[in-house]
N, C-alpha and C. Protein backbone atom coordinates (compact mmCIF):
# COMPACT_ATOMS: atom_id res chain seq x y z
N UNK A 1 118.28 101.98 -59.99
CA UNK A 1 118.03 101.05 -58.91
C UNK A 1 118.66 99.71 -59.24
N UNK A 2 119.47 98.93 -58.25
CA UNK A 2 119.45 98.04 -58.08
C UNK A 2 119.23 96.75 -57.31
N UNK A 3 118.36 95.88 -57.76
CA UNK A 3 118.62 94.99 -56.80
C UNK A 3 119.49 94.17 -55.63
N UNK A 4 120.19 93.74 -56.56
CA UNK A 4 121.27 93.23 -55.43
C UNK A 4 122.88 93.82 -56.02
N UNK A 5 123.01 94.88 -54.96
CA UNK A 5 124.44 95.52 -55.52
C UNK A 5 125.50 94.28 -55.27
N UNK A 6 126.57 94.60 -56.17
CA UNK A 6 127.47 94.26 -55.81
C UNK A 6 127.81 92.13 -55.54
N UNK A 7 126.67 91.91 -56.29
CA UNK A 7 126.51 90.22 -56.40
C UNK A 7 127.98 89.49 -57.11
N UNK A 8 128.25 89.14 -56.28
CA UNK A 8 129.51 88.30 -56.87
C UNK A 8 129.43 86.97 -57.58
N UNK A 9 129.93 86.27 -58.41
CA UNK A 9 129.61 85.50 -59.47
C UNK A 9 130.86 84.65 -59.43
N UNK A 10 131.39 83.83 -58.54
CA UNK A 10 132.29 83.38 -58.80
C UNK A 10 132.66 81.87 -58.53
N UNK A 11 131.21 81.67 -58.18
CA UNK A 11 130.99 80.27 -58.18
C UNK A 11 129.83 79.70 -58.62
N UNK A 12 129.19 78.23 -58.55
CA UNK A 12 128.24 77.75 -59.51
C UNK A 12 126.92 77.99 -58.43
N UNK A 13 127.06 78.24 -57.23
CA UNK A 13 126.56 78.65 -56.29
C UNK A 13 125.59 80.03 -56.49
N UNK A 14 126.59 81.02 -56.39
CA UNK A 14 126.37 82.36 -56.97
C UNK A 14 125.71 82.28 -58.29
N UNK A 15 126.16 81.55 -59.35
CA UNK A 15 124.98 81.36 -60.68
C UNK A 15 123.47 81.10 -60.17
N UNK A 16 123.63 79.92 -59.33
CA UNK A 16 122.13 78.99 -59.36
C UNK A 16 121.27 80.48 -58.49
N UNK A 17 122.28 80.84 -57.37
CA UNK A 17 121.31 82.34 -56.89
C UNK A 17 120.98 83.33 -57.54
N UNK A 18 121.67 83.73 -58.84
CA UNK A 18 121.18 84.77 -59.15
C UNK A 18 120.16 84.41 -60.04
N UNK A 19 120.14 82.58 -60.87
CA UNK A 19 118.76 82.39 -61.34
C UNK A 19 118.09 81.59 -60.74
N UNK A 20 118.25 82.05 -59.24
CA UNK A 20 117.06 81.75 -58.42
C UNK A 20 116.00 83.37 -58.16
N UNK A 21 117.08 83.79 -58.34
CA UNK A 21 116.63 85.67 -58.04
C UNK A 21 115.42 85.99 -58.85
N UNK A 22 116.23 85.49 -60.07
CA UNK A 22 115.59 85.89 -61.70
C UNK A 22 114.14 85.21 -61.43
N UNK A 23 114.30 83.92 -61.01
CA UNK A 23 113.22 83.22 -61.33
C UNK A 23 111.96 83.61 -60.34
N UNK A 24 112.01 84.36 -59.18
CA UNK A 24 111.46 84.96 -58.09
C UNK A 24 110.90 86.30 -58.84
N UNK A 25 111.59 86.56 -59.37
CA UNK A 25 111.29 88.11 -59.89
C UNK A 25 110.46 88.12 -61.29
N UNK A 26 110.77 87.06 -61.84
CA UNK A 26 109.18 86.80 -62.93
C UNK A 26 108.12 85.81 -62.23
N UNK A 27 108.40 85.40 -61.60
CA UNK A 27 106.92 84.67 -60.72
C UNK A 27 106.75 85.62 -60.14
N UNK A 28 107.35 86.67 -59.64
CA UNK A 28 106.42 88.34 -58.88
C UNK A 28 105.56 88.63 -59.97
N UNK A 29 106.78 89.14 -60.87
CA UNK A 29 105.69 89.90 -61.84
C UNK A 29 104.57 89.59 -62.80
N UNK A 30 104.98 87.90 -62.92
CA UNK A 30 103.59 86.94 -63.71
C UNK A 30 102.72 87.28 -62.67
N UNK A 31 102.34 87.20 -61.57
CA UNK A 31 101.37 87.43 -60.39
C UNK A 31 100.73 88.31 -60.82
N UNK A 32 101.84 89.94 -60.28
CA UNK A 32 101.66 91.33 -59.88
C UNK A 32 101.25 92.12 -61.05
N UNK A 33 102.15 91.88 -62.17
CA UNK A 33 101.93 92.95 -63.51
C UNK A 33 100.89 93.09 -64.31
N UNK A 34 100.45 93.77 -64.54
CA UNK A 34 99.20 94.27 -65.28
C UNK A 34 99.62 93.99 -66.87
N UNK A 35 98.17 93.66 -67.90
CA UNK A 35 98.74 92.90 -69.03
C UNK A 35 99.62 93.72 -69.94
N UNK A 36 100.26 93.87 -70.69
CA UNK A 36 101.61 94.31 -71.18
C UNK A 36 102.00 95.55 -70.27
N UNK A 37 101.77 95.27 -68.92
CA UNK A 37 103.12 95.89 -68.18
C UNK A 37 104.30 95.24 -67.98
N UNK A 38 105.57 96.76 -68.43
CA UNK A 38 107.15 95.60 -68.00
C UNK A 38 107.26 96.03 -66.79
N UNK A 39 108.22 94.81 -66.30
CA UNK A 39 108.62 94.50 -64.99
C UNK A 39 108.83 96.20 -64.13
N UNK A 40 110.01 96.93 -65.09
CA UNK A 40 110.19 97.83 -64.17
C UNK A 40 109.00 98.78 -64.25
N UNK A 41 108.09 98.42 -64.72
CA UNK A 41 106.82 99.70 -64.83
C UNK A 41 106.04 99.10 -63.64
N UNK A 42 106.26 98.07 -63.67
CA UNK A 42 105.37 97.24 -62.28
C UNK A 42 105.87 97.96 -61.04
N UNK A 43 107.13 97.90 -61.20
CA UNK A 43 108.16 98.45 -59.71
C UNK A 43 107.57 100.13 -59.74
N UNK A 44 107.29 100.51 -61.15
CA UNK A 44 107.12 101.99 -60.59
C UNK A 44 105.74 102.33 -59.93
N UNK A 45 105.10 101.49 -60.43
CA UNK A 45 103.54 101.15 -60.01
C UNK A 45 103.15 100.90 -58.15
N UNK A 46 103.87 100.01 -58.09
CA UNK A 46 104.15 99.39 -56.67
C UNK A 46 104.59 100.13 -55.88
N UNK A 47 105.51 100.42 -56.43
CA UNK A 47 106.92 101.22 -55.74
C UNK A 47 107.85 99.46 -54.97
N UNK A 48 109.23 100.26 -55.06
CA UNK A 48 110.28 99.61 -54.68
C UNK A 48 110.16 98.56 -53.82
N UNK A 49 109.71 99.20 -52.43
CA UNK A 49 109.64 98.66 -51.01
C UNK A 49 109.30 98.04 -51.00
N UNK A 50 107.32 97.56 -51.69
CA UNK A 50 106.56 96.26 -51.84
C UNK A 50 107.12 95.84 -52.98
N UNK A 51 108.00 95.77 -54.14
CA UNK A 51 108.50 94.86 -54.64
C UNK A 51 109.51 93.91 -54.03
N UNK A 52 110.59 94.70 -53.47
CA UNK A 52 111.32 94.06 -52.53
C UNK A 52 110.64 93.05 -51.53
N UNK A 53 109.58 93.55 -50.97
CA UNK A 53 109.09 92.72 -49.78
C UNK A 53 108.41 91.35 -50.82
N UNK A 54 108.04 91.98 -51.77
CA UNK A 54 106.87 90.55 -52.25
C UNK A 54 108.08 89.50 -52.72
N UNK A 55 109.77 90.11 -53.32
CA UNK A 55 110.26 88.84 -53.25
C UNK A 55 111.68 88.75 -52.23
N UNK A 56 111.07 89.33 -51.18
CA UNK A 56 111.63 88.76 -50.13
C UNK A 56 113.18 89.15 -49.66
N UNK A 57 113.63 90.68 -50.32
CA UNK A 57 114.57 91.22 -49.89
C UNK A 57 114.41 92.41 -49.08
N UNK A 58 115.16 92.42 -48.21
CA UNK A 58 115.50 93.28 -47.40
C UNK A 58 115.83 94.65 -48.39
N UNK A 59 115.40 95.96 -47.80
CA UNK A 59 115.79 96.87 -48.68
C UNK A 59 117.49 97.35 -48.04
N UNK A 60 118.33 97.97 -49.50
CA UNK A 60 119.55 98.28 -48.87
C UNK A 60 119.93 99.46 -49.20
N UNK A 61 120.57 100.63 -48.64
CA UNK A 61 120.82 101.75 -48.67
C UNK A 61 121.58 101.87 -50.33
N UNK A 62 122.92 100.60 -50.79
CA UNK A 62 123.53 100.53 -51.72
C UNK A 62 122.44 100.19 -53.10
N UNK A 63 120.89 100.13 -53.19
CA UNK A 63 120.43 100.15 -54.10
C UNK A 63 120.09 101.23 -55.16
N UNK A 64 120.28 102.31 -54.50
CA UNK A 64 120.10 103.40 -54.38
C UNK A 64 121.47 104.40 -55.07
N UNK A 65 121.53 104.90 -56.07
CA UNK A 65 122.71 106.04 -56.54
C UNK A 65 122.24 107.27 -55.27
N UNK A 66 121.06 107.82 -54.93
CA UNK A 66 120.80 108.62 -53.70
C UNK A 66 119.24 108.87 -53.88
N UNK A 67 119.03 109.34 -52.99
CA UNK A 67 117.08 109.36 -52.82
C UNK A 67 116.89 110.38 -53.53
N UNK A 68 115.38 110.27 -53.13
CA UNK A 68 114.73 111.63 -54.43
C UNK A 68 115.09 112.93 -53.28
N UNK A 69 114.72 113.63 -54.44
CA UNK A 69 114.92 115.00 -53.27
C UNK A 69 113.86 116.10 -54.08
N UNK A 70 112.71 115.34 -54.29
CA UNK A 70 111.58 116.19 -54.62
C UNK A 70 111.04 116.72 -52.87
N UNK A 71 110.03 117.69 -53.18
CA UNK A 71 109.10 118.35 -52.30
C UNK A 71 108.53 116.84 -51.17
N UNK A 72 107.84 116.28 -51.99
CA UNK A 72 107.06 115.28 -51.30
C UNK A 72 107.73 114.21 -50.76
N UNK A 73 108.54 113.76 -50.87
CA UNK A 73 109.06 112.38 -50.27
C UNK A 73 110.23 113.07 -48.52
N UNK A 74 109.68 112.29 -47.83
CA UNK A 74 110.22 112.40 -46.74
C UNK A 74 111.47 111.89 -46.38
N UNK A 75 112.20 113.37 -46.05
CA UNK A 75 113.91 112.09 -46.11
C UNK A 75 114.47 111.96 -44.48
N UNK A 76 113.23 112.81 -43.75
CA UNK A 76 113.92 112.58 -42.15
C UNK A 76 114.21 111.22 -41.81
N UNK A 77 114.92 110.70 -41.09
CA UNK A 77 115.24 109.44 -40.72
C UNK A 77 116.21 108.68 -41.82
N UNK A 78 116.25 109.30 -42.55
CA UNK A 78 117.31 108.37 -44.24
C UNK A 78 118.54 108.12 -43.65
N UNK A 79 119.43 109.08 -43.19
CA UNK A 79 120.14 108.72 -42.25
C UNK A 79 120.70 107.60 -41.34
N UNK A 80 119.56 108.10 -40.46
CA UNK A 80 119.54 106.93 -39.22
C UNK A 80 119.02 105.68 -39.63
N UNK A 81 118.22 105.21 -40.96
CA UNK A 81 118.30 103.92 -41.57
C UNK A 81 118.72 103.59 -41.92
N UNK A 82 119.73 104.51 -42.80
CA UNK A 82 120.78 103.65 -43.54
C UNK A 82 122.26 103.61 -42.28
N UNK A 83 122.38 104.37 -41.65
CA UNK A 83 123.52 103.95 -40.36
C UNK A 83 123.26 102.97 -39.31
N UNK A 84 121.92 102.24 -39.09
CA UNK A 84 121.43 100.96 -38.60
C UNK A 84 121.39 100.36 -39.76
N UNK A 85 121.29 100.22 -41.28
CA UNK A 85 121.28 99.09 -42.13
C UNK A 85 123.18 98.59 -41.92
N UNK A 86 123.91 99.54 -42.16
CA UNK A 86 125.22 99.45 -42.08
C UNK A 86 125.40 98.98 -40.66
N UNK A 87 125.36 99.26 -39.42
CA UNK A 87 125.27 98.69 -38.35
C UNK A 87 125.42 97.29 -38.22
N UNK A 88 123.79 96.31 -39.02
CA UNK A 88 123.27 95.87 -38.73
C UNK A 88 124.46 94.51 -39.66
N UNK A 89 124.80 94.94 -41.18
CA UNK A 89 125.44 94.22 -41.55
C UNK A 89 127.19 94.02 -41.18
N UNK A 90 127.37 95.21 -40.42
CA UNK A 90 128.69 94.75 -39.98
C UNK A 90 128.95 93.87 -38.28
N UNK A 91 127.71 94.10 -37.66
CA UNK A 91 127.17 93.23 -36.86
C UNK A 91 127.45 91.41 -37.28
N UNK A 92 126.78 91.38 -38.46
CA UNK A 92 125.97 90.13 -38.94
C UNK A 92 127.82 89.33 -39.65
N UNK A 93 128.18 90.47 -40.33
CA UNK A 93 129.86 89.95 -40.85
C UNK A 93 130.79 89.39 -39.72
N UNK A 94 130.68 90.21 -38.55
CA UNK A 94 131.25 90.14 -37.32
C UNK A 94 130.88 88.74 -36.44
N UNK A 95 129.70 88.58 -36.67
CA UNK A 95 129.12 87.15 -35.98
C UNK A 95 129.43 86.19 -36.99
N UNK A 96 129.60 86.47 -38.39
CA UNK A 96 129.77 85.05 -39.02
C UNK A 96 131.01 84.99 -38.41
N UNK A 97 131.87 85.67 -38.29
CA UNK A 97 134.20 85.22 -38.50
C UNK A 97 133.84 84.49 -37.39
């Protein structure tokens, strides 16, 4: 899993965000984590979705190498969310130009 795929680093901009990221993501887990739980044991605890939401990202299809494909997890609709997430950002690219 990743957080933010594909983060580009090529300005002082892009630094101060990604340790703004950082710094979001241990004030989650100082909150959220249970005492010597690590961060990603928290995420497994939680699960993904409410980690994402508690610091405030949108979930993205590219976080993902591919979903589970056990018995239990439901993959109807995976699809059609991730072809409206893609939608939605080439929409959003299209309105910035």
């Amino acid at each position: 899993t990743v957080i933010i795929p594909f983060m580009k680093m090529d300005t002082e901009e892009d630094y101060e965000r990604i340790k703004e990221l950082a710094s979001t993501v241990i004030d989650y887990w100082a909150e959220n984590g249970l005492e010597h739980e690590r961060c990603g044991e928290m995420i497994e605890r939680i699960g993904l979705v409410n980690f994402l939401e508690g610091i405030g990202i949108d979930p993205d299809p590219n976080m993902i190498k591919q979903p589970r494909n056990v018995s239990y997890v439901r993959m109807d609709g995976w699809d059609e969310a991730a072809e409206e997430w893609f939608n939605r950002k080439r929409e959003e690219k299209m309105a910035a130009a």
